[in-house]
PDB file of N, CA and C in Angstrom:
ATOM      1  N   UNK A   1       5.927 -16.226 -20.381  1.00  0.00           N
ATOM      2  CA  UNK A   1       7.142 -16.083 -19.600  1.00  0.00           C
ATOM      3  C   UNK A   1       6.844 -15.277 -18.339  1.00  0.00           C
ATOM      4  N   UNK A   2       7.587 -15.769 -17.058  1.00  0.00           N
ATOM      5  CA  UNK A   2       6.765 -15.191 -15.600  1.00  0.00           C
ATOM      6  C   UNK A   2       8.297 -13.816 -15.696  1.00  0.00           C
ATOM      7  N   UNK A   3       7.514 -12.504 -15.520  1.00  0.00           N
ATOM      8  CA  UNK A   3       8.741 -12.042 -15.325  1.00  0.00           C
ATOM      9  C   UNK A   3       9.900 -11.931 -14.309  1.00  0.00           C
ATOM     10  N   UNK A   4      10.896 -11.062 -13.951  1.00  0.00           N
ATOM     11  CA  UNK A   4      11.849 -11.614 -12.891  1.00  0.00           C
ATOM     12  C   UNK A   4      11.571 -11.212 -11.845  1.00  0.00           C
ATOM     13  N   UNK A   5       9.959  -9.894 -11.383  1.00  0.00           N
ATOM     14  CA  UNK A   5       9.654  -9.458 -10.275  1.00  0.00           C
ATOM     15  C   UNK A   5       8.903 -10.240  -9.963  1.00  0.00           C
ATOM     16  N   UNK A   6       7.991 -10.880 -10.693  1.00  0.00           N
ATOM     17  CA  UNK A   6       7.193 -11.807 -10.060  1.00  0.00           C
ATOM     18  C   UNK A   6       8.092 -13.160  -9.545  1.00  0.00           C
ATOM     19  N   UNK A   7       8.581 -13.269 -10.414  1.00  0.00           N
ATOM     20  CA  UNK A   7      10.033 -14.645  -9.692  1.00  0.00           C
ATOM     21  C   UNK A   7      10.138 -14.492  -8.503  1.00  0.00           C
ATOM     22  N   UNK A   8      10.371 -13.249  -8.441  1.00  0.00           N
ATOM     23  CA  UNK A   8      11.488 -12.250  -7.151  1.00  0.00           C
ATOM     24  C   UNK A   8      10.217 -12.862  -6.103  1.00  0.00           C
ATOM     25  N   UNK A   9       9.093 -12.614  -6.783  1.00  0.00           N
ATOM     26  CA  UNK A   9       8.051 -12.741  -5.056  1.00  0.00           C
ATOM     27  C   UNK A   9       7.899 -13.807  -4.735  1.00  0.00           C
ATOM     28  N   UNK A  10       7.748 -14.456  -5.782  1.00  0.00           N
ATOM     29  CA  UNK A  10       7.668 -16.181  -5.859  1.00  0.00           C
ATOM     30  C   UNK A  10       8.508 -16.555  -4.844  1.00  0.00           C
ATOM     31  N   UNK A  11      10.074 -16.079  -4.961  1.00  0.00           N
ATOM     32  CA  UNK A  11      10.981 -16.592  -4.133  1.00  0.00           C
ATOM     33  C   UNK A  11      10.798 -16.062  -2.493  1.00  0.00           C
ATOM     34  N   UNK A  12      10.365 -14.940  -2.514  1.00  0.00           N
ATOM     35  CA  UNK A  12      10.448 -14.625  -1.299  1.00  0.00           C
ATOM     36  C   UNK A  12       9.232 -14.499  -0.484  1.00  0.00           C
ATOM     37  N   UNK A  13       8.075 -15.270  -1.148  1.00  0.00           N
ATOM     38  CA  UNK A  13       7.237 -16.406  -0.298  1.00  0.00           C
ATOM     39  C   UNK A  13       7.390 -17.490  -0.413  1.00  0.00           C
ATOM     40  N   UNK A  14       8.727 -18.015  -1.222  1.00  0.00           N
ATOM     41  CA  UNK A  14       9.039 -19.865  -0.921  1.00  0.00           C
ATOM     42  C   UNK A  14       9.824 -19.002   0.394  1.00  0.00           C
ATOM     43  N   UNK A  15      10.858 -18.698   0.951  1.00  0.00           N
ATOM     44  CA  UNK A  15      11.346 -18.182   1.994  1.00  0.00           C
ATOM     45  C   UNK A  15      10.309 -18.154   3.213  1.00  0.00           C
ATOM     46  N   UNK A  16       9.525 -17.358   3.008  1.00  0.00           N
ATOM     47  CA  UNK A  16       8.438 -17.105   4.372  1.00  0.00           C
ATOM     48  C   UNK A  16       7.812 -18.671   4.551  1.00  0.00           C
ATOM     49  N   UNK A  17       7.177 -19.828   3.721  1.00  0.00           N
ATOM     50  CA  UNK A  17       6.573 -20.379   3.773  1.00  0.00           C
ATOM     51  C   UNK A  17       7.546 -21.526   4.139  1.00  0.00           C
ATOM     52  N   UNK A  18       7.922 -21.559   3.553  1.00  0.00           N
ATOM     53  CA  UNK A  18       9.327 -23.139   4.146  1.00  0.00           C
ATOM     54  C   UNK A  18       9.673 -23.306   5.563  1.00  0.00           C
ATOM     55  N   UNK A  19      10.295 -22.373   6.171  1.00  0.00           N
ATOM     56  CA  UNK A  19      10.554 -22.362   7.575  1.00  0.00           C
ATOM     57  C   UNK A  19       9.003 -22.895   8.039  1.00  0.00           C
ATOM     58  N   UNK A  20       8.164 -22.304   7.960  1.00  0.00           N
ATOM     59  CA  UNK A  20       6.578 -23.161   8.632  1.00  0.00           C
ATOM     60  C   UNK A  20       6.377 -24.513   8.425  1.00  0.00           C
ATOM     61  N   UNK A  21       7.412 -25.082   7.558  1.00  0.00           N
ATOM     62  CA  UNK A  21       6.948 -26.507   7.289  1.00  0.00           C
ATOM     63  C   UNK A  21       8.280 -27.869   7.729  1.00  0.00           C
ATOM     64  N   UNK A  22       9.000 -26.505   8.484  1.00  0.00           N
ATOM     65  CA  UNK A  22      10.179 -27.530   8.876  1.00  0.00           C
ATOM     66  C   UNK A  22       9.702 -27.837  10.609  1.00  0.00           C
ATOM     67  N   UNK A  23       8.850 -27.761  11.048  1.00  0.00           N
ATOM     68  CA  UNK A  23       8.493 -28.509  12.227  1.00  0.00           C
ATOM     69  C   UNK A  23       7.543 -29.607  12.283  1.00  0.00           C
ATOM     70  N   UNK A  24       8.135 -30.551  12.695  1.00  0.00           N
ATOM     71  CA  UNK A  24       7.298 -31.539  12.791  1.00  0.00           C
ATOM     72  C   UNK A  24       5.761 -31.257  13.275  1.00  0.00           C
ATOM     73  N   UNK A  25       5.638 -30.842  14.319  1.00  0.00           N
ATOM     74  CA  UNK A  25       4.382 -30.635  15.022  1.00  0.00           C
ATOM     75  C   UNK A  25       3.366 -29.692  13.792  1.00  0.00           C
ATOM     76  N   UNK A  26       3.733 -29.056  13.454  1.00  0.00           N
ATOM     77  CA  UNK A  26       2.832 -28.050  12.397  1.00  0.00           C
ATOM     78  C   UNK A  26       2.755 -28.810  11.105  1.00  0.00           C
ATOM     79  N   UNK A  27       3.530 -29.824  10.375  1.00  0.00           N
ATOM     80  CA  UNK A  27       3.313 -30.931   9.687  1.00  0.00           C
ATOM     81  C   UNK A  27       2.407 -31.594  10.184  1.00  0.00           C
ATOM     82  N   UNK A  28       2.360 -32.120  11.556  1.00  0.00           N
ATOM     83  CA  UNK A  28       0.817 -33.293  12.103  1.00  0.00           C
ATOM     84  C   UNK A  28      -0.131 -32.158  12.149  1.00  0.00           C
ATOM     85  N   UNK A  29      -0.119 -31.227  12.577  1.00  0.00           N
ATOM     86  CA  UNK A  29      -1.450 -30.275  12.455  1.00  0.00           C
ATOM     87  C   UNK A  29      -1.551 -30.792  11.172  1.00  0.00           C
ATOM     88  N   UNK A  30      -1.409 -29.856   9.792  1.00  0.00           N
ATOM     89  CA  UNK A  30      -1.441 -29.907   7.999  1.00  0.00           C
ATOM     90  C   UNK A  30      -1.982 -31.170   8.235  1.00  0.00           C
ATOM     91  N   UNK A  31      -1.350 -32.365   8.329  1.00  0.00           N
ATOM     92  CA  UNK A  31      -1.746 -33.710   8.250  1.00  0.00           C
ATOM     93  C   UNK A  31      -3.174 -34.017   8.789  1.00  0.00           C
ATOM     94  N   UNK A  32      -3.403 -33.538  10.235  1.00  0.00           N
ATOM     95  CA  UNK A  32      -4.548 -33.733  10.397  1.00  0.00           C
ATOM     96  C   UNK A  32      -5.597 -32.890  10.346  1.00  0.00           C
ATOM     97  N   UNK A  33      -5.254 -32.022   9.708  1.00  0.00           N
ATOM     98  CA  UNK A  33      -6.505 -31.230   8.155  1.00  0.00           C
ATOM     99  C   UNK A  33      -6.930 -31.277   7.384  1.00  0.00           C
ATOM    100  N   UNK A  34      -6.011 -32.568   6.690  1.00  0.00           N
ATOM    101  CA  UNK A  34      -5.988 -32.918   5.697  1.00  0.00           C
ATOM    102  C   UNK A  34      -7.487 -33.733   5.464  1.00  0.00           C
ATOM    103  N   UNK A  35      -8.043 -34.266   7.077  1.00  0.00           N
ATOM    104  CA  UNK A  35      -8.934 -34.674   7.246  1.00  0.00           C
ATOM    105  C   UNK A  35     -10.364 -33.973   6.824  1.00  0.00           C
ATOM    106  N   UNK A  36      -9.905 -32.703   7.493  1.00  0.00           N
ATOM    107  CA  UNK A  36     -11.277 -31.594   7.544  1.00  0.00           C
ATOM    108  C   UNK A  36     -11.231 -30.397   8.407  1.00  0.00           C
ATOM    109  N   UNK A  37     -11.786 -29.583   8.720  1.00  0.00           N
ATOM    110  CA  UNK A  37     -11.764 -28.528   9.378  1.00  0.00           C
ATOM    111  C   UNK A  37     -11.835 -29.137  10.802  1.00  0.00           C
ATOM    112  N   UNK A  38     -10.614 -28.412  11.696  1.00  0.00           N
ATOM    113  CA  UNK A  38     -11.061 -29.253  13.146  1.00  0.00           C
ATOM    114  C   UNK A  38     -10.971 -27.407  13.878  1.00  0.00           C
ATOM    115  N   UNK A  39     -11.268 -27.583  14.977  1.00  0.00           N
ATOM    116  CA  UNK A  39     -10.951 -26.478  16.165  1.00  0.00           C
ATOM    117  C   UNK A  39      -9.536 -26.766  16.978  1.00  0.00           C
ATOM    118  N   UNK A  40      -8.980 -25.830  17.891  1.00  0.00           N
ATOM    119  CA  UNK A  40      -8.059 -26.178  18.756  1.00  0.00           C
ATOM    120  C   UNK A  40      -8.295 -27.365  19.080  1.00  0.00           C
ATOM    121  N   UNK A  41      -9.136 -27.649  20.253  1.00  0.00           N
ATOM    122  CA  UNK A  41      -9.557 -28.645  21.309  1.00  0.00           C
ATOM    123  C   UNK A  41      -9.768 -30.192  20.324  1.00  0.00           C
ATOM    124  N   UNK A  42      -9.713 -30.020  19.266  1.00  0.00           N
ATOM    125  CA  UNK A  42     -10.242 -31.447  18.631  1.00  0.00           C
ATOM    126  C   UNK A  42      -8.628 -31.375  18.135  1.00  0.00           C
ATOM    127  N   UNK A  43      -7.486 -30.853  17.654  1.00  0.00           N
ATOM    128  CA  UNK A  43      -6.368 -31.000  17.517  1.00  0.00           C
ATOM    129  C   UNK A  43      -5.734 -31.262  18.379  1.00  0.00           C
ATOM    130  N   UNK A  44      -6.167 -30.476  19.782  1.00  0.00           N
ATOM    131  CA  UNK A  44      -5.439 -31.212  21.040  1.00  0.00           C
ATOM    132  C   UNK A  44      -5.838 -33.062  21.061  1.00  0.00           C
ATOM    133  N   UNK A  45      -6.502 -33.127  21.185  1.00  0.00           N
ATOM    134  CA  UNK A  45      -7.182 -34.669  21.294  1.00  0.00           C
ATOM    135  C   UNK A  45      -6.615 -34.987  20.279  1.00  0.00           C
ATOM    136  N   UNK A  46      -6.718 -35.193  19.155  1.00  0.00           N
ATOM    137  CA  UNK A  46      -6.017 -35.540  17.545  1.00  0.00           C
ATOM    138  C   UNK A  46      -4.259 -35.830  17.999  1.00  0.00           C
ATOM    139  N   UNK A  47      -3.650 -34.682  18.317  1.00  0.00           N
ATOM    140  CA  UNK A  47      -2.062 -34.694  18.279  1.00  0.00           C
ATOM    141  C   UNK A  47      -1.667 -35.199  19.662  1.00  0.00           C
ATOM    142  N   UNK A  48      -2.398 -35.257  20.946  1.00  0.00           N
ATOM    143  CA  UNK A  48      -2.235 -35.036  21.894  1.00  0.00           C
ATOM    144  C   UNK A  48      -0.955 -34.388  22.354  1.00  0.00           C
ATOM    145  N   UNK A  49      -0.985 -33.106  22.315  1.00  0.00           N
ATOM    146  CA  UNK A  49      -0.279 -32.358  22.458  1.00  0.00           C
ATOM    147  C   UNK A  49      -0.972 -30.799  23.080  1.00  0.00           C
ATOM    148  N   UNK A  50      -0.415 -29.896  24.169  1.00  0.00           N
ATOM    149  CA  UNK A  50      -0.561 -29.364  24.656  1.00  0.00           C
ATOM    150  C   UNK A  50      -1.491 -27.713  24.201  1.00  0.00           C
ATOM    151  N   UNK A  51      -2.939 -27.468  24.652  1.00  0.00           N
ATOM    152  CA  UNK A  51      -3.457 -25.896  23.442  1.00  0.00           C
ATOM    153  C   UNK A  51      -2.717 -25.169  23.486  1.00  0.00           C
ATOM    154  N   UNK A  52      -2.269 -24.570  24.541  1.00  0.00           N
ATOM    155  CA  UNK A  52      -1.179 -24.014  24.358  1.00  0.00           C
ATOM    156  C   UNK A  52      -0.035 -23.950  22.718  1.00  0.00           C
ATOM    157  N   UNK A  53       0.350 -24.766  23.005  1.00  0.00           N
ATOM    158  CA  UNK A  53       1.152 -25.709  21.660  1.00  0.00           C
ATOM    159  C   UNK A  53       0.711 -25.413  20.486  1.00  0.00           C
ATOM    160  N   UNK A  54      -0.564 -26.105  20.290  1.00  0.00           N
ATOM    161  CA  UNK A  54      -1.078 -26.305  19.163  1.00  0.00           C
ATOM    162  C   UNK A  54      -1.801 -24.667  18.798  1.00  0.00           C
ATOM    163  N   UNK A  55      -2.153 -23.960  19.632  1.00  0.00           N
ATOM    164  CA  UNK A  55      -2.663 -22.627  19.283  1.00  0.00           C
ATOM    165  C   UNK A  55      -1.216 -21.641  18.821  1.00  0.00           C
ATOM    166  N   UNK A  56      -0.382 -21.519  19.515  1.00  0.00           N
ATOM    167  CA  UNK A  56       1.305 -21.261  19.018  1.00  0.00           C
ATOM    168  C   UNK A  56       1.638 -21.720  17.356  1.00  0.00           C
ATOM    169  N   UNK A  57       1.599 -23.052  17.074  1.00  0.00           N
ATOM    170  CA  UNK A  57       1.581 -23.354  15.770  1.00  0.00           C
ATOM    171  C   UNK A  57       0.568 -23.122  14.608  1.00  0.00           C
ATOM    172  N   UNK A  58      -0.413 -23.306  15.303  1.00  0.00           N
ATOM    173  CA  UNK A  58      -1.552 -22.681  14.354  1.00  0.00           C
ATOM    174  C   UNK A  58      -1.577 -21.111  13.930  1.00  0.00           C
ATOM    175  N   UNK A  59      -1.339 -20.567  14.656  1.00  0.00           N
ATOM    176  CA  UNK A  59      -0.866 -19.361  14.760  1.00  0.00           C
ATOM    177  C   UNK A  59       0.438 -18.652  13.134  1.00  0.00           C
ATOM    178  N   UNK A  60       1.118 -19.541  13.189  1.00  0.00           N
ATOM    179  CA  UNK A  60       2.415 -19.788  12.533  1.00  0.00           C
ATOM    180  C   UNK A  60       1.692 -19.871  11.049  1.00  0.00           C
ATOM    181  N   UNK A  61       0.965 -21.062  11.184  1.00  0.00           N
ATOM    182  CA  UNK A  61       0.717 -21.758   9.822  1.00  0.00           C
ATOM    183  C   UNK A  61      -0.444 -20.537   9.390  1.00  0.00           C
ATOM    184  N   UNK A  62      -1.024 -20.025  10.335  1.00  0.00           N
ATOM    185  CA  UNK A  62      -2.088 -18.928   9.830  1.00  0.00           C
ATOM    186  C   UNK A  62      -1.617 -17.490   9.338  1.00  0.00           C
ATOM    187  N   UNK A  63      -0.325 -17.183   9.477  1.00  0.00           N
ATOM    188  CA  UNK A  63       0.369 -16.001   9.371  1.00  0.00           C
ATOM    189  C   UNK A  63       0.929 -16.605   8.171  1.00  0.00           C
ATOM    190  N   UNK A  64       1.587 -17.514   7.848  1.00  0.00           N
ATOM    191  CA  UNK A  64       1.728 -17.734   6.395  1.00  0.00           C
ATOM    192  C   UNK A  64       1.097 -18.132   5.340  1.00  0.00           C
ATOM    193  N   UNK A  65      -0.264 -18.009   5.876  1.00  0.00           N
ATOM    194  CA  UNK A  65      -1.174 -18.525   4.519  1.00  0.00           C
ATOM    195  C   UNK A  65      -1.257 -19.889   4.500  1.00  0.00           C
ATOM    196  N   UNK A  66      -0.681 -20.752   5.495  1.00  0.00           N
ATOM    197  CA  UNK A  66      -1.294 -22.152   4.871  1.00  0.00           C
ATOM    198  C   UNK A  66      -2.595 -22.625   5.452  1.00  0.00           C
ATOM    199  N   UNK A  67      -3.222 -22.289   6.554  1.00  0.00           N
ATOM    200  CA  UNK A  67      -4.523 -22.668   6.980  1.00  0.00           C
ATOM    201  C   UNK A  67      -5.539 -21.345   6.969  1.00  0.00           C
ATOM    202  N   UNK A  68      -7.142 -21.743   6.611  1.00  0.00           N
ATOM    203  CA  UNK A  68      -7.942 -20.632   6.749  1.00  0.00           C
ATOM    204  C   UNK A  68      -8.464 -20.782   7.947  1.00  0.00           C
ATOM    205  N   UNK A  69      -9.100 -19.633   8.558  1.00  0.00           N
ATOM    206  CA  UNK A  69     -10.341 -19.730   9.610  1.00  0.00           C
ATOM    207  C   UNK A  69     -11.362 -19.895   9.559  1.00  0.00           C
ATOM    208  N   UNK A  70     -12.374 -20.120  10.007  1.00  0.00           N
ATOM    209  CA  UNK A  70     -13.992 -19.994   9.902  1.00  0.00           C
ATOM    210  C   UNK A  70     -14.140 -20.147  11.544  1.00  0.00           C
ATOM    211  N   UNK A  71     -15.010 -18.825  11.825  1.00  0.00           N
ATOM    212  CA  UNK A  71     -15.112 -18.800  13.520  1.00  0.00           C
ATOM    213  C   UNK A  71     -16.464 -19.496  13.266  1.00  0.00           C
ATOM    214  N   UNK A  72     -17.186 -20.137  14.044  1.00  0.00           N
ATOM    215  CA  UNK A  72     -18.698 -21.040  14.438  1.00  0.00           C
ATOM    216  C   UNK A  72     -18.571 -20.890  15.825  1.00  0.00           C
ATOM    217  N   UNK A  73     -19.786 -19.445  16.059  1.00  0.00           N
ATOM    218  CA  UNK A  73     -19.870 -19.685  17.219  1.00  0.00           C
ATOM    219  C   UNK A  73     -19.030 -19.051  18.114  1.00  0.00           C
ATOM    220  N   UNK A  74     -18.889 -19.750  19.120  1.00  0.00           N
ATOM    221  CA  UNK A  74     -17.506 -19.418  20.242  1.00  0.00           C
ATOM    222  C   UNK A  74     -16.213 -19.936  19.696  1.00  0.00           C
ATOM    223  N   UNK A  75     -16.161 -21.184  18.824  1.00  0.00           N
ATOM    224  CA  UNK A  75     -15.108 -22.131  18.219  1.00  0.00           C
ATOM    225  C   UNK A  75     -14.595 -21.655  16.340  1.00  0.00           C
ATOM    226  N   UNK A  76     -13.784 -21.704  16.520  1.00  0.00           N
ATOM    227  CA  UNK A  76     -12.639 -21.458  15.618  1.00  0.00           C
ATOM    228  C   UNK A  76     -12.335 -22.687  14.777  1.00  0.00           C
ATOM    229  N   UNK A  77     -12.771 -23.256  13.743  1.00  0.00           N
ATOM    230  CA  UNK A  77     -11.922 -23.965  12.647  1.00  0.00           C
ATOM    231  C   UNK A  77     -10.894 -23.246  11.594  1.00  0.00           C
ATOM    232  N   UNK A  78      -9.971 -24.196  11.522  1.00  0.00           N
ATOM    233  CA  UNK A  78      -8.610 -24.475  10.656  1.00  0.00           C
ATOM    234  C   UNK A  78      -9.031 -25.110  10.011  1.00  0.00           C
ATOM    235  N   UNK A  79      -8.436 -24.989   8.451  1.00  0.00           N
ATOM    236  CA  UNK A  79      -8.497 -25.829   7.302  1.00  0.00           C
ATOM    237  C   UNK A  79      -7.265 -25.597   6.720  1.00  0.00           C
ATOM    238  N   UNK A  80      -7.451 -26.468   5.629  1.00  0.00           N
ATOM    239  CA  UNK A  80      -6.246 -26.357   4.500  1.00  0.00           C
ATOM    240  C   UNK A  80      -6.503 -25.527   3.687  1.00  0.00           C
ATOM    241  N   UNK A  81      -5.862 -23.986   3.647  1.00  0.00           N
ATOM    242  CA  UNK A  81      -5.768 -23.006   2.632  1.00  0.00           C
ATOM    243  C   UNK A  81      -5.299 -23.713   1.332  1.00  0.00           C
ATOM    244  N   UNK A  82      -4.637 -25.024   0.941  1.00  0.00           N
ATOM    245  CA  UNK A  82      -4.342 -25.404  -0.482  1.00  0.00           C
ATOM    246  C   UNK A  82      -4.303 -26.885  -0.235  1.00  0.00           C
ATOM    247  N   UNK A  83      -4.991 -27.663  -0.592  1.00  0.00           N
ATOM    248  CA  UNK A  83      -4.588 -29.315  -0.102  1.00  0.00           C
ATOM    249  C   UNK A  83      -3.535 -29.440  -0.925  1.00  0.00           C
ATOM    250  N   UNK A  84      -2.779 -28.821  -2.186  1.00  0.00           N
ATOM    251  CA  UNK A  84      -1.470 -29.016  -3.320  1.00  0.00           C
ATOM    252  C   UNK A  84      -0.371 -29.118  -2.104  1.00  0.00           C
ATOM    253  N   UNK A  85      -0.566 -28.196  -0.872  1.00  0.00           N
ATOM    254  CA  UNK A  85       0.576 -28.261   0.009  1.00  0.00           C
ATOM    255  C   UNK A  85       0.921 -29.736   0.192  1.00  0.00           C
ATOM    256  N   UNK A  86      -0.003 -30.993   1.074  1.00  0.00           N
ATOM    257  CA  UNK A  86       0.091 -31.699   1.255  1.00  0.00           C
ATOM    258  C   UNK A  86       1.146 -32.697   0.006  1.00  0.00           C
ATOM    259  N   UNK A  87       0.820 -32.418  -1.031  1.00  0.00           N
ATOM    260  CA  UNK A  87       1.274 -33.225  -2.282  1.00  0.00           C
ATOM    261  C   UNK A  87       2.769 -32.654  -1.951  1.00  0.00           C
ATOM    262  N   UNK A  88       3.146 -31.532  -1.881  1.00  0.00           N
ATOM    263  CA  UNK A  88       4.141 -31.035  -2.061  1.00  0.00           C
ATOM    264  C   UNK A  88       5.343 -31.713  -1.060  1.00  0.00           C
ATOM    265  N   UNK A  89       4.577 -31.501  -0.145  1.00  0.00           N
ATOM    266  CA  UNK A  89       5.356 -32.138   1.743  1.00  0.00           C
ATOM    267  C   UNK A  89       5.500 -34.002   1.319  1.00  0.00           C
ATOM    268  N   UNK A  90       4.769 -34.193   1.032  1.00  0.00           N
ATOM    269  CA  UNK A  90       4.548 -35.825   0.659  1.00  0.00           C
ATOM    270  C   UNK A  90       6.243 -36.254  -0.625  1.00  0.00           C
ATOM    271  N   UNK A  91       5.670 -35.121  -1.321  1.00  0.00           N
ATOM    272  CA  UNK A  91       7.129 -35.389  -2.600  1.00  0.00           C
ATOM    273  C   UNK A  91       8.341 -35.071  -1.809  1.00  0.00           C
ATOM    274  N   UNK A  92       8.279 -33.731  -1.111  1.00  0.00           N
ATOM    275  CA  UNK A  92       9.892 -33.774  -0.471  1.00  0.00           C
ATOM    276  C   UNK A  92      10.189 -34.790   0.423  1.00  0.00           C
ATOM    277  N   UNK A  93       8.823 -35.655   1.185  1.00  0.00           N
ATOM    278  CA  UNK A  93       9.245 -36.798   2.102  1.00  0.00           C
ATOM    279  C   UNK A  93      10.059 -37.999   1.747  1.00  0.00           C
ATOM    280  N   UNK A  94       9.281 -38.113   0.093  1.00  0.00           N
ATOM    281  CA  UNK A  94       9.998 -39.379  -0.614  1.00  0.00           C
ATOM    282  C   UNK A  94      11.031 -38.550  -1.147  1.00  0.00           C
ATOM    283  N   UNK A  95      11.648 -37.272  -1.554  1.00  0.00           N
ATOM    284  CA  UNK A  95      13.364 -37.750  -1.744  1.00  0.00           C
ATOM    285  C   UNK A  95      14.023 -37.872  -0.420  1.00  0.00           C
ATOM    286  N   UNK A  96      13.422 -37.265   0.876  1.00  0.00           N
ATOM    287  CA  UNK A  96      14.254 -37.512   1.461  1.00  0.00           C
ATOM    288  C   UNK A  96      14.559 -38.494   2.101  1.00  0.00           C
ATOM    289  N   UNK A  97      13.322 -39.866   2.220  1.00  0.00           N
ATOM    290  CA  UNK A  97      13.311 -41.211   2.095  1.00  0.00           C
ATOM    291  C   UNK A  97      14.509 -42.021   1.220  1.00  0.00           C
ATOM    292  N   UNK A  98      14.804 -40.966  -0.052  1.00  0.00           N
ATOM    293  CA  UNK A  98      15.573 -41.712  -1.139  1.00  0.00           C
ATOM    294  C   UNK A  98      16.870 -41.731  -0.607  1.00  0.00           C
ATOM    295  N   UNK A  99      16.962 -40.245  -0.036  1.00  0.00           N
ATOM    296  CA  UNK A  99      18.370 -39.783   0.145  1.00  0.00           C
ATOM    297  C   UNK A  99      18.574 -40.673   1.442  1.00  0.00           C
ATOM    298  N   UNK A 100      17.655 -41.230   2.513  1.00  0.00           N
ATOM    299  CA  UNK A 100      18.042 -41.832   3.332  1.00  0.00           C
ATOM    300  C   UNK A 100      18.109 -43.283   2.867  1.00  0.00           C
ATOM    301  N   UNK A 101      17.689 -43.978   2.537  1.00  0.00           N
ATOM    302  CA  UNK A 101      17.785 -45.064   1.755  1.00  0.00           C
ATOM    303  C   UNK A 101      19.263 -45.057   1.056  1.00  0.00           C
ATOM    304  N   UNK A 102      20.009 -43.769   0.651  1.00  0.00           N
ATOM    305  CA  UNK A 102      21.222 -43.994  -0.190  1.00  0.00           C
ATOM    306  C   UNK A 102      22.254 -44.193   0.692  1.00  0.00           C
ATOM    307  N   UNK A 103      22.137 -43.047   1.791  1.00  0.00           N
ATOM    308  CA  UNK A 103      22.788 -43.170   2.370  1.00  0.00           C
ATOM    309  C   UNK A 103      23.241 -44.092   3.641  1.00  0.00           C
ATOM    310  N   UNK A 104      22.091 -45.308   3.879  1.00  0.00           N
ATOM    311  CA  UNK A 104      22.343 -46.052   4.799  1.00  0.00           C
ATOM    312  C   UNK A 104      22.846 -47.269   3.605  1.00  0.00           C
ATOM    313  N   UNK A 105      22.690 -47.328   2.318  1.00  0.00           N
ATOM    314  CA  UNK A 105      23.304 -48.432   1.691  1.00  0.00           C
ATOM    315  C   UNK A 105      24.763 -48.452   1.295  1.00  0.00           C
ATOM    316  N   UNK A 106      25.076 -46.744   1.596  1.00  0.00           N
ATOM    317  CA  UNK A 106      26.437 -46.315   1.334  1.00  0.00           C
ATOM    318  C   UNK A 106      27.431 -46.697   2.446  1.00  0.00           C
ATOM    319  N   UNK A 107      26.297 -46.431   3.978  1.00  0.00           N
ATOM    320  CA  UNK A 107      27.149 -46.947   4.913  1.00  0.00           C
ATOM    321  C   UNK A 107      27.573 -48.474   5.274  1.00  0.00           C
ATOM    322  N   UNK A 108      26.455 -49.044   4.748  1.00  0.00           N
ATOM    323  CA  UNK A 108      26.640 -50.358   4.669  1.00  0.00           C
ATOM    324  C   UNK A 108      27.274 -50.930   3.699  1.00  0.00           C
ATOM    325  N   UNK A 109      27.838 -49.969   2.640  1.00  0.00           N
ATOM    326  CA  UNK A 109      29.066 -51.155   2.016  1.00  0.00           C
ATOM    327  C   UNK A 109      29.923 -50.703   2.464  1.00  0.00           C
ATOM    328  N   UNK A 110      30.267 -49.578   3.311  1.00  0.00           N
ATOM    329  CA  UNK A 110      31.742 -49.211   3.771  1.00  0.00           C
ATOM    330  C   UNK A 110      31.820 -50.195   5.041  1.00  0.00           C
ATOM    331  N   UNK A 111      30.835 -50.287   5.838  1.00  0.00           N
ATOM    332  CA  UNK A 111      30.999 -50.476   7.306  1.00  0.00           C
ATOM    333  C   UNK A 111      31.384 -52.519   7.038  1.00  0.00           C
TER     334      UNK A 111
END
């Protein structure tokens, strides 16, 4: 049995960690990690999206524990601190696939 302080933390790193996964852009980062360890500059090219940008989000995802570092060099790789994340993001995609699926069949028998 987990007791109710450890619950307690449980919950209040689902809190810290959730908000990091409600942006799209920091989802295609995760996603394209999923590949392998990349650097900024190979995520810029990957997302095409601005370093700036992508160093801002990385940033994010690195303060909550979901990506590690490994410096090489002058260059900086990101990885996936847990590939389970991915599984996780993937399951909430399909209910919310479901829930959209319900709800456009709902509109379509009213409409």
């Amino acid at each position: 049995m987990i007791n109710s302080k450890t619950e307690e933390e449980v919950y209040l790193l689902h809190e810290r960690v959730c908000p990091a996964l409600g942006d799209p852009k920091r989802l295609l980062i995760l996603y394209a990690l999923a590949e392998g360890p990349l650097c900024v500059n190979e995520l810029v090219e990957v997302l095409q999206v601005s370093q700036p940008t992508v160093s801002r989000h990385l940033r994010v995802l690195r303060e909550r524990g979901l990506v590690n570092t490994d410096r090489q060099g002058t260059a900086i790789y990101y990885s996936l601190a847990d590939k389970r994340l991915l599984r996780a993001v993937d399951l909430l995609r399909e209910v919310l696939r479901t829930q959209m699926a319900s709800r456009a069949g709902i509109a379509h028998t009213v409409a």
